[in-house]
C-alpha atoms as a PDB file:
ATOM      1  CA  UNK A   1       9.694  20.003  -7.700  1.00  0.00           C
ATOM      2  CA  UNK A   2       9.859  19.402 -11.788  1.00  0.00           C
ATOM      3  CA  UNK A   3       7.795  17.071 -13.526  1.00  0.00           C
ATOM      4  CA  UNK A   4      10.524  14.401 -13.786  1.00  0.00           C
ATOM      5  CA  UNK A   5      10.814  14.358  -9.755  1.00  0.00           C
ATOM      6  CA  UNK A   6       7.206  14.474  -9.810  1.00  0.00           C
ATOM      7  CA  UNK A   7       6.692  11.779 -11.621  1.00  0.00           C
ATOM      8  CA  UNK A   8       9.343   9.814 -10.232  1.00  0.00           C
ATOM      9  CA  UNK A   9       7.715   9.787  -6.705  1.00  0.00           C
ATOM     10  CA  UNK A  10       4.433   8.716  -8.093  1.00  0.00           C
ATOM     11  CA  UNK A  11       5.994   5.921  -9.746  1.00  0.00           C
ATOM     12  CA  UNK A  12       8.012   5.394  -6.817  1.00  0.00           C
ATOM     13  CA  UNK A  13       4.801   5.070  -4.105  1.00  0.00           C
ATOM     14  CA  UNK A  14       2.652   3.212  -6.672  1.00  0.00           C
ATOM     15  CA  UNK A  15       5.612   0.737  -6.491  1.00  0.00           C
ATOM     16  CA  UNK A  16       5.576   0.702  -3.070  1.00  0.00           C
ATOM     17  CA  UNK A  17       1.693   0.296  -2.676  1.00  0.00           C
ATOM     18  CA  UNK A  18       1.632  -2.511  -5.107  1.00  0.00           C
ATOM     19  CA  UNK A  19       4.667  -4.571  -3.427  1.00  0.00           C
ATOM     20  CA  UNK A  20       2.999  -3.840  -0.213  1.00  0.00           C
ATOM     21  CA  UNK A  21      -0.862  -4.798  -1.191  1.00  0.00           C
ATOM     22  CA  UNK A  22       1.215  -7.755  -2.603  1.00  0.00           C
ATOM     23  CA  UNK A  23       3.394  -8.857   0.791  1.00  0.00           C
ATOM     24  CA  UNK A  24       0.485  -8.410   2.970  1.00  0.00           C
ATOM     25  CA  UNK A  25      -1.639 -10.853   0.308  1.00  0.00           C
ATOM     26  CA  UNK A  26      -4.418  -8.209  -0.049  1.00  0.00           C
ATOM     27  CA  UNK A  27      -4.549  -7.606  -3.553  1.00  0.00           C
ATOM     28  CA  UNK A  28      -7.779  -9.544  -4.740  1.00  0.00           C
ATOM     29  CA  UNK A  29      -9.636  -8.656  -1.208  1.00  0.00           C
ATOM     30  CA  UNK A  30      -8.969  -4.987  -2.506  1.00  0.00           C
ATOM     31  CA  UNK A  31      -9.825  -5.672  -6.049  1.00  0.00           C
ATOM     32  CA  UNK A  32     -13.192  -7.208  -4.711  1.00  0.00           C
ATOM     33  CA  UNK A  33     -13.793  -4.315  -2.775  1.00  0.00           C
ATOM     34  CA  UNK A  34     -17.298  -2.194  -3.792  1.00  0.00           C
ATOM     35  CA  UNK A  35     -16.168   1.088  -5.455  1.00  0.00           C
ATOM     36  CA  UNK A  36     -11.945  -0.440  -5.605  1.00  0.00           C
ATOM     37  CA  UNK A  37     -11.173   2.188  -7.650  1.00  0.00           C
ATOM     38  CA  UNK A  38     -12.205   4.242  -5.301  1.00  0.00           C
ATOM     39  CA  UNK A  39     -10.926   2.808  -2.581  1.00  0.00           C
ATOM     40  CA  UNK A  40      -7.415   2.193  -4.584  1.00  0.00           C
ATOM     41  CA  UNK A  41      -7.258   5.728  -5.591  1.00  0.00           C
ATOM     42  CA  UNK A  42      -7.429   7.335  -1.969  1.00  0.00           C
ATOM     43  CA  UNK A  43      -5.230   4.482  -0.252  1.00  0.00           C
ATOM     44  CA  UNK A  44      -2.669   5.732  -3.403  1.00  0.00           C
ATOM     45  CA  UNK A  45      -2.969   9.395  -2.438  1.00  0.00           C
ATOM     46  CA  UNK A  46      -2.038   8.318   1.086  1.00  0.00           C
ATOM     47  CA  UNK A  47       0.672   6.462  -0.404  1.00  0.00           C
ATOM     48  CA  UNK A  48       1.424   9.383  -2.068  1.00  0.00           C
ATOM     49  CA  UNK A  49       1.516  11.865   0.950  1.00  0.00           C
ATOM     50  CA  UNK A  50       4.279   9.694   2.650  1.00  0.00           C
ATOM     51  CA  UNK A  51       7.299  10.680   3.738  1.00  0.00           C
ATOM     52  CA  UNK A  52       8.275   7.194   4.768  1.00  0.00           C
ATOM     53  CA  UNK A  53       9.449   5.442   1.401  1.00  0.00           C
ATOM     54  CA  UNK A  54      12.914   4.633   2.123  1.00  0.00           C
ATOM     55  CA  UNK A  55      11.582   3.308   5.536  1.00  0.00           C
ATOM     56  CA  UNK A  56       8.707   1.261   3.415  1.00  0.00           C
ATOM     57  CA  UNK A  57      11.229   0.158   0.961  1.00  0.00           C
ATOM     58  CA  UNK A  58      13.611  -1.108   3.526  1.00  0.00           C
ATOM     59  CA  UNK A  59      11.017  -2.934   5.915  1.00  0.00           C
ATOM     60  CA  UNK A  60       9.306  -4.650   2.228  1.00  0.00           C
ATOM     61  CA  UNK A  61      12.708  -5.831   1.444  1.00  0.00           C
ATOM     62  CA  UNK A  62      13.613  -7.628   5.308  1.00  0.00           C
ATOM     63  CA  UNK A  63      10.137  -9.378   5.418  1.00  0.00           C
ATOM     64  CA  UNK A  64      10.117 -12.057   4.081  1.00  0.00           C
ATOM     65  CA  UNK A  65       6.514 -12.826   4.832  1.00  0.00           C
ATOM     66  CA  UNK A  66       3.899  -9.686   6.640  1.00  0.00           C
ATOM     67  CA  UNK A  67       1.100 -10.344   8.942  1.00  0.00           C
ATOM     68  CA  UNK A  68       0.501  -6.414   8.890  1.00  0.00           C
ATOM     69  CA  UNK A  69       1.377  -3.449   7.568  1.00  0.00           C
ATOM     70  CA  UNK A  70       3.864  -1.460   9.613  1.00  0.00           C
ATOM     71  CA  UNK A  71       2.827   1.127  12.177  1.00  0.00           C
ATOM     72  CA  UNK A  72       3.728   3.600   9.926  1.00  0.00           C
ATOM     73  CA  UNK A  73       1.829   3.130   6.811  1.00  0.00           C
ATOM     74  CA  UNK A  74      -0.483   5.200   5.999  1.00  0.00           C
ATOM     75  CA  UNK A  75      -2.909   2.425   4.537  1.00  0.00           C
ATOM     76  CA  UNK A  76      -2.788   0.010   7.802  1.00  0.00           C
ATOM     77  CA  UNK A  77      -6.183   0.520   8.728  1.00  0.00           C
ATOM     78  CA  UNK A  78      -7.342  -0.245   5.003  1.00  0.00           C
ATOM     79  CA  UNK A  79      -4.490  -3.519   4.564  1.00  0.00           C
ATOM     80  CA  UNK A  80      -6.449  -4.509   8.512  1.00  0.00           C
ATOM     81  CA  UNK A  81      -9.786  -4.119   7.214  1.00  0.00           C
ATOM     82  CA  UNK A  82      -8.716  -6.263   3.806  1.00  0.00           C
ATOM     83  CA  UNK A  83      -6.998  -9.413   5.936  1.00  0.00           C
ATOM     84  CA  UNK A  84     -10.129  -9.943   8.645  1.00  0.00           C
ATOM     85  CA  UNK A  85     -12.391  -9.214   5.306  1.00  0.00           C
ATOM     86  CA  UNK A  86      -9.713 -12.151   3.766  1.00  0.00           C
ATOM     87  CA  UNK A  87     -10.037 -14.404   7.056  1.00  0.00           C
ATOM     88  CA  UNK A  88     -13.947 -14.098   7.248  1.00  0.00           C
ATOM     89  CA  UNK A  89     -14.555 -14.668   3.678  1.00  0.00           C
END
């Protein structure tokens, strides 16, 4: 892989993270997090390790609204954890 590609598909899953942490309305539970940089950086790595973006892109762009993350993210225990920390706060 060259550096372009490389950083193409970082750019790429950080996209995809974002519209996701976005679409699932987890984005200040995460920034409120202790350690969310942390926590950010490995949930990006897993991001990262995906083989599923054209499947993530494609189910970001039919929902319309998102309950959960789909069953095959890579982050759906974290974006779980973040909504019943966002319904109990």
């Amino acid at each position: 892989m060259t550096f372009p590609q490389f950083y193409s598909r970082i750019a790429r899953h950080a996209e995809l993270f974002e519209k996701m942490t976005e679409k699932l309305g987890a984005s200040d539970q995460l920034a409120a997090l202790p350690g969310a940089g942390g926590v950010r950086k490995r949930a990006a790595d897993r991001c990262l390790s995906c083989t599923k973006a054209e499947q993530c892109a494609s189910w970001l762009e039919l929902q319309p609204v998102a309950q959960s993350a789909p069953d095959f993210c890579q982050n759906q225990d974290l974006f779980a954890r973040l909504k019943t920390a966002k319904a109990a706060g």
